[in-house]
C-alpha atoms as a PDB file:
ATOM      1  CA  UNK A   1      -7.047 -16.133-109.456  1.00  0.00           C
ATOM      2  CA  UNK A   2      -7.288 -14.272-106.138  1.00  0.00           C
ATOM      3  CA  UNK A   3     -11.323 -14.389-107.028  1.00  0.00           C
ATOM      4  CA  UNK A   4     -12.018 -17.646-107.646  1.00  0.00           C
ATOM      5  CA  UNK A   5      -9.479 -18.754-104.817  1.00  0.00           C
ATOM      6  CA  UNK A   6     -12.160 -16.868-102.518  1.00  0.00           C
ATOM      7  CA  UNK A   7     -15.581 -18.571-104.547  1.00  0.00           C
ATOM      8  CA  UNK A   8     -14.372 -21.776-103.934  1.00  0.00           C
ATOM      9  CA  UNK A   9     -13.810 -20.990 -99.931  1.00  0.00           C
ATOM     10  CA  UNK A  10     -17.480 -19.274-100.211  1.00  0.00           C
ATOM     11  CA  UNK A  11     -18.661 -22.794-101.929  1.00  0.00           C
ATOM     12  CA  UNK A  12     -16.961 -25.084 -99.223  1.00  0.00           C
ATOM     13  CA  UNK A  13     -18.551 -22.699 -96.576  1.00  0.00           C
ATOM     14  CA  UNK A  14     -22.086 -23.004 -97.281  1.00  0.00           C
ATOM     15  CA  UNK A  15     -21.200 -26.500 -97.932  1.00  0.00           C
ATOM     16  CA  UNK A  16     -20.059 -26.860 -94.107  1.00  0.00           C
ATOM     17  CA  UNK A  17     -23.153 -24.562 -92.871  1.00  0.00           C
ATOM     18  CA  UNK A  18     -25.435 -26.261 -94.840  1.00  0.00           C
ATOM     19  CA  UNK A  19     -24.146 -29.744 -93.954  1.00  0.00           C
ATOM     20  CA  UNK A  20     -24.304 -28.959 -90.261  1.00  0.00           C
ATOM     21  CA  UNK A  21     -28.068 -27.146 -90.554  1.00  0.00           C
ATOM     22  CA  UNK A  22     -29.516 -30.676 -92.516  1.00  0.00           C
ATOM     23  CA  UNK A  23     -28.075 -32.458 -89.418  1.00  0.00           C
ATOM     24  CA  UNK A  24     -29.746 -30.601 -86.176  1.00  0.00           C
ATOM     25  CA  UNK A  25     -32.807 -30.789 -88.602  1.00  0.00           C
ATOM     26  CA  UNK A  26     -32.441 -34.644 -88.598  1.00  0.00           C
ATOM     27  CA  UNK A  27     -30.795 -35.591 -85.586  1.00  0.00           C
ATOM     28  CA  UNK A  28     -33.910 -35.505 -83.592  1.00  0.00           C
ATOM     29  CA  UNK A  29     -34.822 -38.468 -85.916  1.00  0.00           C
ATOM     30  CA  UNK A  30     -31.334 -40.054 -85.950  1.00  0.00           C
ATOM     31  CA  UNK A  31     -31.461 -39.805 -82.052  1.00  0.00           C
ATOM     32  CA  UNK A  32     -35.327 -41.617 -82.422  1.00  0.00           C
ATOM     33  CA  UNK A  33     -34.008 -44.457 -84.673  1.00  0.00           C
ATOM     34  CA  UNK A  34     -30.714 -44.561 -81.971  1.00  0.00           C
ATOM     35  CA  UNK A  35     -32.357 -45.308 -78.735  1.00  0.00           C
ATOM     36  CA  UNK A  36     -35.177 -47.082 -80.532  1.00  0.00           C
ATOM     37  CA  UNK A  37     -32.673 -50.084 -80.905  1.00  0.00           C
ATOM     38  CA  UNK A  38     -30.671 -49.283 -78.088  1.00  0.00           C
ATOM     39  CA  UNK A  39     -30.291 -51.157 -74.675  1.00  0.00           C
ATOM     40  CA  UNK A  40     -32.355 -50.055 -71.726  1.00  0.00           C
ATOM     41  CA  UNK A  41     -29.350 -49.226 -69.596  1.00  0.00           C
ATOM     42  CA  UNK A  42     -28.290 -46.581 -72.091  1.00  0.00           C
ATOM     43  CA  UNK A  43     -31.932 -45.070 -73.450  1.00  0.00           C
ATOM     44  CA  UNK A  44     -31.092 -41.459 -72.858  1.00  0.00           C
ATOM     45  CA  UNK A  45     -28.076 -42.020 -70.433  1.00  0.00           C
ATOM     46  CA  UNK A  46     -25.769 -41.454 -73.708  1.00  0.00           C
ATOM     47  CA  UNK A  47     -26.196 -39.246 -76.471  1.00  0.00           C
ATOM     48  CA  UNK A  48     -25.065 -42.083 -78.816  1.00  0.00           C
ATOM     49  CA  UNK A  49     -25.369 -45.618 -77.437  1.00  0.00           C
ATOM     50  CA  UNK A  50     -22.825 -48.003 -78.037  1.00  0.00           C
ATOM     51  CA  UNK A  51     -24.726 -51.113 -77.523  1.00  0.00           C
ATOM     52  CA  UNK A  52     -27.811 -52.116 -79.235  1.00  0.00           C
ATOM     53  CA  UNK A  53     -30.689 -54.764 -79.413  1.00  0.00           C
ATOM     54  CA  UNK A  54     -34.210 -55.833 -80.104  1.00  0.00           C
ATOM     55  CA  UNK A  55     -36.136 -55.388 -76.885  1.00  0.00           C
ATOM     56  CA  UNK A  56     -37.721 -52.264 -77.497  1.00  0.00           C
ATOM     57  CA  UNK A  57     -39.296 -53.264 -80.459  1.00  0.00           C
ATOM     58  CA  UNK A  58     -39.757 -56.698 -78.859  1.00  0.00           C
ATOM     59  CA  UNK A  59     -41.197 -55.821 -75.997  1.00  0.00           C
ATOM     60  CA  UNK A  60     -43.254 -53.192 -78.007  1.00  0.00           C
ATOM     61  CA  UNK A  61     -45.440 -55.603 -79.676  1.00  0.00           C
ATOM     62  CA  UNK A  62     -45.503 -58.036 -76.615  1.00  0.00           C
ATOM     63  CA  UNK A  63     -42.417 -60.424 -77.247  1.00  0.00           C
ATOM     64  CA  UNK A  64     -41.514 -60.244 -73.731  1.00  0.00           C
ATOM     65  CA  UNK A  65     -43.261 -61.228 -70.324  1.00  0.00           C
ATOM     66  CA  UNK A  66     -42.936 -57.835 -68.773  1.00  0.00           C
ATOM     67  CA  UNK A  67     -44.634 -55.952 -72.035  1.00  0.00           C
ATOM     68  CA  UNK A  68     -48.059 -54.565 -72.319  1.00  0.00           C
ATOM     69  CA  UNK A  69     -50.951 -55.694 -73.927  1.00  0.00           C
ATOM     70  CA  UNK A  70     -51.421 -53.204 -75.841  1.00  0.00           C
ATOM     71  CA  UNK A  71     -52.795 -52.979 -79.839  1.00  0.00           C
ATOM     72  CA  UNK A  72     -50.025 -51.882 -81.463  1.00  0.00           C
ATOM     73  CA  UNK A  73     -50.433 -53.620 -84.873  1.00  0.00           C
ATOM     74  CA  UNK A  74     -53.992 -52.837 -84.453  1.00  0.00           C
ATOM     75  CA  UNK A  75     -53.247 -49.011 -83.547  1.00  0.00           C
ATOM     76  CA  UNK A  76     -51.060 -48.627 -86.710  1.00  0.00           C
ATOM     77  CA  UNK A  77     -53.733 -50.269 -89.416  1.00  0.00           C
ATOM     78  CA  UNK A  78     -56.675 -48.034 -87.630  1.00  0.00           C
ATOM     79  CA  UNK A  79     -54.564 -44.824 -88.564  1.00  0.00           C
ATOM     80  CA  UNK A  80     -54.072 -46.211 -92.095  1.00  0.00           C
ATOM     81  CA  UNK A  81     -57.155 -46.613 -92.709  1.00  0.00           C
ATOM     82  CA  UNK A  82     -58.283 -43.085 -91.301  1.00  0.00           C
ATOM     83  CA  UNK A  83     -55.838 -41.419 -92.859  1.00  0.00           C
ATOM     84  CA  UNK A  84     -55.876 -42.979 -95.900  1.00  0.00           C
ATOM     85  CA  UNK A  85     -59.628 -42.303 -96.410  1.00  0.00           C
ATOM     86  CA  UNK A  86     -59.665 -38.865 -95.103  1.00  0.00           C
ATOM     87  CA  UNK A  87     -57.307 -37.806 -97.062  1.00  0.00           C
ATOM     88  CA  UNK A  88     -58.707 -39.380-100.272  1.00  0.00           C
ATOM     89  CA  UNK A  89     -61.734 -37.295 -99.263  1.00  0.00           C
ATOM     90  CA  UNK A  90     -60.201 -34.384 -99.016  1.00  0.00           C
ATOM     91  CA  UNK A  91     -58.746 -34.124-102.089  1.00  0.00           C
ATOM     92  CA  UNK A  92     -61.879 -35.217-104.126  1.00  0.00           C
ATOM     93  CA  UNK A  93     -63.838 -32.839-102.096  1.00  0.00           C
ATOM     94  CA  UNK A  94     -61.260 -30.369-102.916  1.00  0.00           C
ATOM     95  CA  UNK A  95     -60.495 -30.891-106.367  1.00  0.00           C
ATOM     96  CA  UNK A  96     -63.880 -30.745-107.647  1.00  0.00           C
ATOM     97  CA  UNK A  97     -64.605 -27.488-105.365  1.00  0.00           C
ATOM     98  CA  UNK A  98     -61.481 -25.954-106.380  1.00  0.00           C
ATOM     99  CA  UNK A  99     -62.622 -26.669-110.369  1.00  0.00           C
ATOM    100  CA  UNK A 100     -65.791 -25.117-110.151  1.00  0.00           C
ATOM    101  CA  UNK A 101     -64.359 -21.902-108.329  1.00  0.00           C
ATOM    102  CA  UNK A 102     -62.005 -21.563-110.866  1.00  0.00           C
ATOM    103  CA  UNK A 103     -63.319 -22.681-114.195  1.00  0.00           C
ATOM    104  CA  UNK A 104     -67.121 -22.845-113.481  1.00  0.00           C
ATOM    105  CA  UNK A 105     -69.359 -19.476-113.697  1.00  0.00           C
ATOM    106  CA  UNK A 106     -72.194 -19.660-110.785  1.00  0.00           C
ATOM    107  CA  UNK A 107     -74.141 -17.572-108.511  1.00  0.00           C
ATOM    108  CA  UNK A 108     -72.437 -16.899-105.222  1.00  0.00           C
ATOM    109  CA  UNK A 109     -69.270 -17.635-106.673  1.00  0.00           C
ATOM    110  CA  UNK A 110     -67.661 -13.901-105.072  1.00  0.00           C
ATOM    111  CA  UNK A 111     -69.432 -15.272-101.804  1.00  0.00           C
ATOM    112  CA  UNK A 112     -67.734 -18.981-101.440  1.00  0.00           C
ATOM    113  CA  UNK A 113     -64.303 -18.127-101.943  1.00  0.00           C
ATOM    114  CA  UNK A 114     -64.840 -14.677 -99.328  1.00  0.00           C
ATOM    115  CA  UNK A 115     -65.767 -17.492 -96.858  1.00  0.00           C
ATOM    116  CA  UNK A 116     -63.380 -19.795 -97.956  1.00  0.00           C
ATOM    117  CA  UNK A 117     -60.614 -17.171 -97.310  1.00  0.00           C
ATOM    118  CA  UNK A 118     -62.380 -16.538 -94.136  1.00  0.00           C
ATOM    119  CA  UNK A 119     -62.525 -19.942 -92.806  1.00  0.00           C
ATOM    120  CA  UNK A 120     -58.994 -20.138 -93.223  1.00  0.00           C
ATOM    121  CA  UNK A 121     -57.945 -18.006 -90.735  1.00  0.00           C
ATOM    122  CA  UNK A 122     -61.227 -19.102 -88.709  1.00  0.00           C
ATOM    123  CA  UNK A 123     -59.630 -20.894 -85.127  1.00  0.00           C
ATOM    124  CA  UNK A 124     -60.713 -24.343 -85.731  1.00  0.00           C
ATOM    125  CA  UNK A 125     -60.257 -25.336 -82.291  1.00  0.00           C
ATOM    126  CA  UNK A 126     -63.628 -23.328 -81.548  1.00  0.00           C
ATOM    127  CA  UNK A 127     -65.691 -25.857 -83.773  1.00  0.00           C
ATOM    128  CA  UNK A 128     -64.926 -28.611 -81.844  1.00  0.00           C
ATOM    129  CA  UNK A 129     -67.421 -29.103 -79.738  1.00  0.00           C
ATOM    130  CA  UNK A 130     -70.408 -28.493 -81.898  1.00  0.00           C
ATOM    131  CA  UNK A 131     -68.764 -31.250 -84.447  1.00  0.00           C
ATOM    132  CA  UNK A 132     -68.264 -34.063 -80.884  1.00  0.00           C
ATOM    133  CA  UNK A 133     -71.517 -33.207 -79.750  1.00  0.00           C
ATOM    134  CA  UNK A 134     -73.138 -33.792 -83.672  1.00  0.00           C
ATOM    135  CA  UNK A 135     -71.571 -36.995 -84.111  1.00  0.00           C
ATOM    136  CA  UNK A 136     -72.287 -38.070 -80.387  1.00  0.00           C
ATOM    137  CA  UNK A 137     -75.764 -37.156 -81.523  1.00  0.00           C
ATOM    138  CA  UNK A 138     -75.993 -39.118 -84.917  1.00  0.00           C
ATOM    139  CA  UNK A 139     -74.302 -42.218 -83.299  1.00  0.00           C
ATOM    140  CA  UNK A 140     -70.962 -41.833 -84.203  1.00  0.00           C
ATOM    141  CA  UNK A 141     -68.695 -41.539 -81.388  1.00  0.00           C
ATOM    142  CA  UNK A 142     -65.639 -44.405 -81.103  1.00  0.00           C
ATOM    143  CA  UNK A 143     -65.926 -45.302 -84.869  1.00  0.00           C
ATOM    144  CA  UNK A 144     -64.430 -44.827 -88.050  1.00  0.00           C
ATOM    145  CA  UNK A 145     -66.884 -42.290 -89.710  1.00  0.00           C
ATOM    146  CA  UNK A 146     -67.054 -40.478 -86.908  1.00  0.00           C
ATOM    147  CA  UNK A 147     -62.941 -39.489 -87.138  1.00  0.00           C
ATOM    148  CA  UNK A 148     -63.078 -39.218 -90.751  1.00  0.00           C
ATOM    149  CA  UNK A 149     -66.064 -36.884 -91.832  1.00  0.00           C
ATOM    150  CA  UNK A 150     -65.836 -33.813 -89.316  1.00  0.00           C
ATOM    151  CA  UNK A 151     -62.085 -33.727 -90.905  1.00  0.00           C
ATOM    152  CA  UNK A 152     -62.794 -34.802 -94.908  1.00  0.00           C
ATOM    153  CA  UNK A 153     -62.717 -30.886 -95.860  1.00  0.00           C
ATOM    154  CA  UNK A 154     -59.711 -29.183 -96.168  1.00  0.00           C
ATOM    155  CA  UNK A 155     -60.160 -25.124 -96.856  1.00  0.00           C
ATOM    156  CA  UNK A 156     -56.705 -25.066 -97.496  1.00  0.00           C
ATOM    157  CA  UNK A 157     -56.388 -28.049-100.242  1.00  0.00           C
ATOM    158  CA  UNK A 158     -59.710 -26.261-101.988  1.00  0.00           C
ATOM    159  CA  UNK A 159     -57.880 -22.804-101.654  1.00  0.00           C
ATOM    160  CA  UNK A 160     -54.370 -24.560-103.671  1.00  0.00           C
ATOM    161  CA  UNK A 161     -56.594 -26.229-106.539  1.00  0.00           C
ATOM    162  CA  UNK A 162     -58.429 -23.185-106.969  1.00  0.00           C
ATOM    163  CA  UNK A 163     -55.275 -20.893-107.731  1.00  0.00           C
ATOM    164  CA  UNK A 164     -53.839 -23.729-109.501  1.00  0.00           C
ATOM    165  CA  UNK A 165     -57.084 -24.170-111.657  1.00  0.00           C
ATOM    166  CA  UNK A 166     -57.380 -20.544-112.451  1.00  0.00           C
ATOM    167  CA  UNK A 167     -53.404 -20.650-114.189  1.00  0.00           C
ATOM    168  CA  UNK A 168     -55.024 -23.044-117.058  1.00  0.00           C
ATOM    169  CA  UNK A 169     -55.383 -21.853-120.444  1.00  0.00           C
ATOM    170  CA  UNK A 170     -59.013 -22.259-121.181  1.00  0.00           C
ATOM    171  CA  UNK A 171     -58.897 -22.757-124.443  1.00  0.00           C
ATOM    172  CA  UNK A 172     -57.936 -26.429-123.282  1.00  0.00           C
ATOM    173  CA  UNK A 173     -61.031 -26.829-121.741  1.00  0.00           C
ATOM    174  CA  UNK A 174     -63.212 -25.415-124.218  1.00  0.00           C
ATOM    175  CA  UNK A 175     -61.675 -28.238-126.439  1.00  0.00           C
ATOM    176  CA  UNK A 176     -62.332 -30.665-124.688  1.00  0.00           C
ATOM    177  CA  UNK A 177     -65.685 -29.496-124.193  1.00  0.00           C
ATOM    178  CA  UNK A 178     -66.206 -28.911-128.176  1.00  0.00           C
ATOM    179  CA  UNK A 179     -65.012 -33.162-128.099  1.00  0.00           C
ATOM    180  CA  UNK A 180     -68.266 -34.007-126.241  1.00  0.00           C
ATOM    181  CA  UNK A 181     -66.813 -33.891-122.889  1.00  0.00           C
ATOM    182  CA  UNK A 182     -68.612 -33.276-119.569  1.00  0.00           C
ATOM    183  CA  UNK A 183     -67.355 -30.994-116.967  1.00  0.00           C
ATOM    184  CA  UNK A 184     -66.197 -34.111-114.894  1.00  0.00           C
ATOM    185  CA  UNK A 185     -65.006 -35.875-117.871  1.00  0.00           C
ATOM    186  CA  UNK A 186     -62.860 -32.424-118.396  1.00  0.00           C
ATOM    187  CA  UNK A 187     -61.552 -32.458-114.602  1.00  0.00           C
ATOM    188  CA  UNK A 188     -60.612 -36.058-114.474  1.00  0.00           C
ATOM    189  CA  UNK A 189     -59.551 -36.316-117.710  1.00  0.00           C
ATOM    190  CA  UNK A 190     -57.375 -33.227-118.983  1.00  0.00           C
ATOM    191  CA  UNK A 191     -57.171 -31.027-115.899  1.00  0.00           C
ATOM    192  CA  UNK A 192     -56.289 -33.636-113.038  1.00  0.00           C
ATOM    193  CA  UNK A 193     -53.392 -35.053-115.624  1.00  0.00           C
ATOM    194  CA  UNK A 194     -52.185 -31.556-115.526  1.00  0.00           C
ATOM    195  CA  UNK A 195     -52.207 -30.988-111.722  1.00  0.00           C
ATOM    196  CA  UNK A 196     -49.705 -34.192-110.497  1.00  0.00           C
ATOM    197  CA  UNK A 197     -47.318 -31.728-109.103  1.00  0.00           C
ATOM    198  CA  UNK A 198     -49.454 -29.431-106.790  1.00  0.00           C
ATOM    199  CA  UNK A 199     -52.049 -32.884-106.081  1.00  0.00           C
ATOM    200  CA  UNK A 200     -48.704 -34.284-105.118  1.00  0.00           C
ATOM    201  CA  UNK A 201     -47.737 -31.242-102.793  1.00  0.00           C
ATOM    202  CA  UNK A 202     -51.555 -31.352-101.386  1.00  0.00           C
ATOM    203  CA  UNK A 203     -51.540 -35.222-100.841  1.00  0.00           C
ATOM    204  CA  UNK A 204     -48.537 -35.275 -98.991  1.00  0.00           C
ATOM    205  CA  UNK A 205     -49.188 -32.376 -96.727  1.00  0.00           C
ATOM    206  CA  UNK A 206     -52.845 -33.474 -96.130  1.00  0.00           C
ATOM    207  CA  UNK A 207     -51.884 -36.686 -95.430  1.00  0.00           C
ATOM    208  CA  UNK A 208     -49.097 -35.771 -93.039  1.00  0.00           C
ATOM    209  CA  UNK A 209     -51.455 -33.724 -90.771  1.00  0.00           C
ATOM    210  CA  UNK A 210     -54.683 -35.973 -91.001  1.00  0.00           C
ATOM    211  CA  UNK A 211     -51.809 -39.056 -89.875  1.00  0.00           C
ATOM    212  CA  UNK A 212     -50.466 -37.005 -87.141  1.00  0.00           C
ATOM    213  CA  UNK A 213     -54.038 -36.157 -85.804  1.00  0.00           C
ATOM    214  CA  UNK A 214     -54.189 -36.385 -81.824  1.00  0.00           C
ATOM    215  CA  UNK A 215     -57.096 -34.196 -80.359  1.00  0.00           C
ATOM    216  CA  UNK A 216     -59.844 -35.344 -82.384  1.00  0.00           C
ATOM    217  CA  UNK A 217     -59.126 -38.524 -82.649  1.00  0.00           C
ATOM    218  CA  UNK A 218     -58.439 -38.793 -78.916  1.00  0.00           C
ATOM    219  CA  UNK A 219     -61.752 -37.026 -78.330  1.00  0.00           C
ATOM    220  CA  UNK A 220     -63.805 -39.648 -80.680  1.00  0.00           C
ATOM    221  CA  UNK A 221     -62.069 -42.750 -79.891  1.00  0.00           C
ATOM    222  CA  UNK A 222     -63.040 -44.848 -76.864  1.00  0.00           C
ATOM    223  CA  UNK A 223     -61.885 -47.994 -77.180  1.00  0.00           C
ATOM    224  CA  UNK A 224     -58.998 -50.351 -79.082  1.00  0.00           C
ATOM    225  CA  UNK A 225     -60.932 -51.096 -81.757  1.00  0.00           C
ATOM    226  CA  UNK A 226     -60.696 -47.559 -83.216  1.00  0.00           C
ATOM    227  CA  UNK A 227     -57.728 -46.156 -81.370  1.00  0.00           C
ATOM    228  CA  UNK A 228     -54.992 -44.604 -83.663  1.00  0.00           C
ATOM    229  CA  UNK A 229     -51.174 -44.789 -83.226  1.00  0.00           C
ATOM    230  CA  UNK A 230     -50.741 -40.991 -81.904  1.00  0.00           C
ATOM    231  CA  UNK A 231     -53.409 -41.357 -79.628  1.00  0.00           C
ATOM    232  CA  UNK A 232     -51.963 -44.839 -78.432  1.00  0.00           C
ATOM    233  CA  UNK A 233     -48.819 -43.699 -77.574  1.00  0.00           C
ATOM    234  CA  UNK A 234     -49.617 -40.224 -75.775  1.00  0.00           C
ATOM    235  CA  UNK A 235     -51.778 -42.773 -73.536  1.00  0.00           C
ATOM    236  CA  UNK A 236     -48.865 -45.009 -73.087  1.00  0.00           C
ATOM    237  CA  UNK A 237     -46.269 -42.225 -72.151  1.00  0.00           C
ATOM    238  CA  UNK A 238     -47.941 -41.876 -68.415  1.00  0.00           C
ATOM    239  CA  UNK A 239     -48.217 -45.562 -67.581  1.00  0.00           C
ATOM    240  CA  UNK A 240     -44.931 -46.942 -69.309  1.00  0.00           C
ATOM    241  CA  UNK A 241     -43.166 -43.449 -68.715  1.00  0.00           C
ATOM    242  CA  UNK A 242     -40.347 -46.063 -67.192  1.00  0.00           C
ATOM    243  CA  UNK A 243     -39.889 -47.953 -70.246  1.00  0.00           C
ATOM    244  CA  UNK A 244     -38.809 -45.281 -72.762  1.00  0.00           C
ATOM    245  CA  UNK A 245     -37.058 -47.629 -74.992  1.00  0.00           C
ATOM    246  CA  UNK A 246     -40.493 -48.999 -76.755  1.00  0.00           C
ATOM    247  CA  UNK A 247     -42.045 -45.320 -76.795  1.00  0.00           C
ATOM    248  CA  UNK A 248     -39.192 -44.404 -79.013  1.00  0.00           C
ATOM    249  CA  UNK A 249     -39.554 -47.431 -81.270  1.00  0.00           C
ATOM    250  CA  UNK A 250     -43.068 -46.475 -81.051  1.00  0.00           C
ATOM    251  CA  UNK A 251     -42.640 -42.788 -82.492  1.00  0.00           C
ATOM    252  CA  UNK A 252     -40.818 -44.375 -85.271  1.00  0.00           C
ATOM    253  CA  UNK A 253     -43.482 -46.750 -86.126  1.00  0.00           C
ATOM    254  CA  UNK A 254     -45.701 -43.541 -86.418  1.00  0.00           C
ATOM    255  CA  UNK A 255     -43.294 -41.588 -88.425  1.00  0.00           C
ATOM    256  CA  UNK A 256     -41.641 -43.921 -90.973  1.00  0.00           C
ATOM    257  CA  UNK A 257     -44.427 -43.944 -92.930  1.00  0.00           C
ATOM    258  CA  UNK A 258     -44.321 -40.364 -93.382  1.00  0.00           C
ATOM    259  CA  UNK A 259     -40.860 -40.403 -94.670  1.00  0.00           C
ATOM    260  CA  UNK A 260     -41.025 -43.291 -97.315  1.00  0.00           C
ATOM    261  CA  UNK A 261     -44.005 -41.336 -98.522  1.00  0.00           C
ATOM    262  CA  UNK A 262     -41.596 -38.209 -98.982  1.00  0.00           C
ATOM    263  CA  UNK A 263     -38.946 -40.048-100.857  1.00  0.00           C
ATOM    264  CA  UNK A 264     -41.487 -41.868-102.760  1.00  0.00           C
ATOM    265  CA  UNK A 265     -43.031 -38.655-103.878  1.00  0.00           C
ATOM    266  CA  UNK A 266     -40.027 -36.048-103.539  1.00  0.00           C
ATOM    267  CA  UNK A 267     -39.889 -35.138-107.390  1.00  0.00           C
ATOM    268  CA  UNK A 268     -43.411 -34.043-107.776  1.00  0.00           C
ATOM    269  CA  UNK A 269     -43.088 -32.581-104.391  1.00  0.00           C
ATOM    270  CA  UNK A 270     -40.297 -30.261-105.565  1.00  0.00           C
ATOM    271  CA  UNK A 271     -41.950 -29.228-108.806  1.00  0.00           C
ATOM    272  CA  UNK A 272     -45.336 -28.472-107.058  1.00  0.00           C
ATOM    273  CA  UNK A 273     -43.719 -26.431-104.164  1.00  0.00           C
ATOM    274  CA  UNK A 274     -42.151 -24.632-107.205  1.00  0.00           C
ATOM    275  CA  UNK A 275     -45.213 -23.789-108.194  1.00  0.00           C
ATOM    276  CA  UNK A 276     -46.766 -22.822-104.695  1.00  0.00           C
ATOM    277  CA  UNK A 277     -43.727 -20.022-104.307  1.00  0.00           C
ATOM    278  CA  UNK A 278     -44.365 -18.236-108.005  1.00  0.00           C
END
């Protein structure tokens, strides 16, 4: 009795501990969301605000007569797009690389992943001014192609599908094979059903970074037309530095996204992290 008295204080601990760990993890958020909403007189004069309204976001995406014309809608829709299509690219890139280091017998195979591995741990910050100074060359500075292609390979992404790759039986390949199928027929058709989980995992982390992306695409992008919503609102934090209502309700704009994505994806994301810490 005396034993199960002290398991169910042990329970109710880590329930407490636990509780109060998920909510400094999420109360920079909360806070974001807060004073996001919440009148000018009180944007981080109170911890919690106890009056709320609309200007921020009003004023945000020029409601008002003192807000700035600035392309917010147009901001948000360039780093969907970006994102969107890096990322896509990434994946493909790394799914097919990933299959033919694992399944796929070639020459140089030993070689690729050596400089895969090595590439990983290669600072990529020292790359980036050979990769401006290319697409300045080849005409593609302050446009879409030039922010997506220097980033549409991920080492990392090719490095997960390979290891994942290399954990299916082979015999299901061979099957396939012995059915008439091609090597991409095999990868889009039996292995890529097979790898929702870790593609899942991937996708979301992939995504995540190529969304919150600030040096290059602050280094490529010139003008409105391509500017993304990170970029936008580092620009806007020195000018508008008074008006820190709307750069809240800003931040949110660029991280919402993020979240819905989580929830919508937060099964598959479990059972591929699962498989990530075997």
């Amino acid at each position: 009795m005396v034993g199960l008295k002290k398991t169910k204080r042990q329970t109710i601990l880590l329930y407490i501990v636990t509780t109060l760990v998920m909510l400094v993890m999420i109360f920079p958020f909360i806070y974001l969301v807060m004073h996001s909403f919440a009148s000018w007189d009180q944007v981080d004069r109170k911890l919690i605000p106890s009056h709320f309204s609309l200007r921020s976001w009003t004023w945000l995406f020029g409601g008002s007569a003192t807000s700035a014309n600035v392309p917010w809608i147009g901001a948000f829709i360039n780093t969907v797009i970006v994102a969107t299509i890096a990322t896509f690219l990434m994946l493909l890139f790394a799914l097919m690389v990933g299959y033919a280091l694992a399944k796929i017998e070639f020459k140089g195979k030993k070689f690729v992943n050596n400089f895969i591995l090595f590439q990983m741990f290669f600072p990529a910050i020292i790359l980036l001014i050979p990769q401006f100074l290319m697409i300045t060359n080849v005409g593609l500075l302050d446009s879409y192609a030039g922010m997506i292609i220097p980033t549409a390979i991920s080492l990392w992404a090719i490095f997960m599908y390979t290891n994942f790759f290399k954990a299916i039986p082979d015999a299901l390949i061979e099957a396939a094979k012995l059915d008439g199928a091609s090597e991409l027929q095999v990868l889009f058709k039996v292995v890529l059903p097979m790898s929702k989980s870790i593609t899942t995992v991937i996708f979301l982390f992939l995504f995540t970074d190529r969304w919150t992306n600030l040096l290059w695409d602050m280094i490529v992008s010139k003008s409105d037309s391509t500017v993304t919503l990170n970029v936008l609102i580092s620009q806007m934090f020195g000018p508008y530095g008074t008006y820190p209502g709307p750069m809240y309700a800003a931040s949110v704009l660029l991280t919402l996204p993020l979240i819905i994505l989580f929830l919508i994806f937060s099964k598959r994301f479990q059972d591929g992290m699962q498989f990530t810490l075997k």
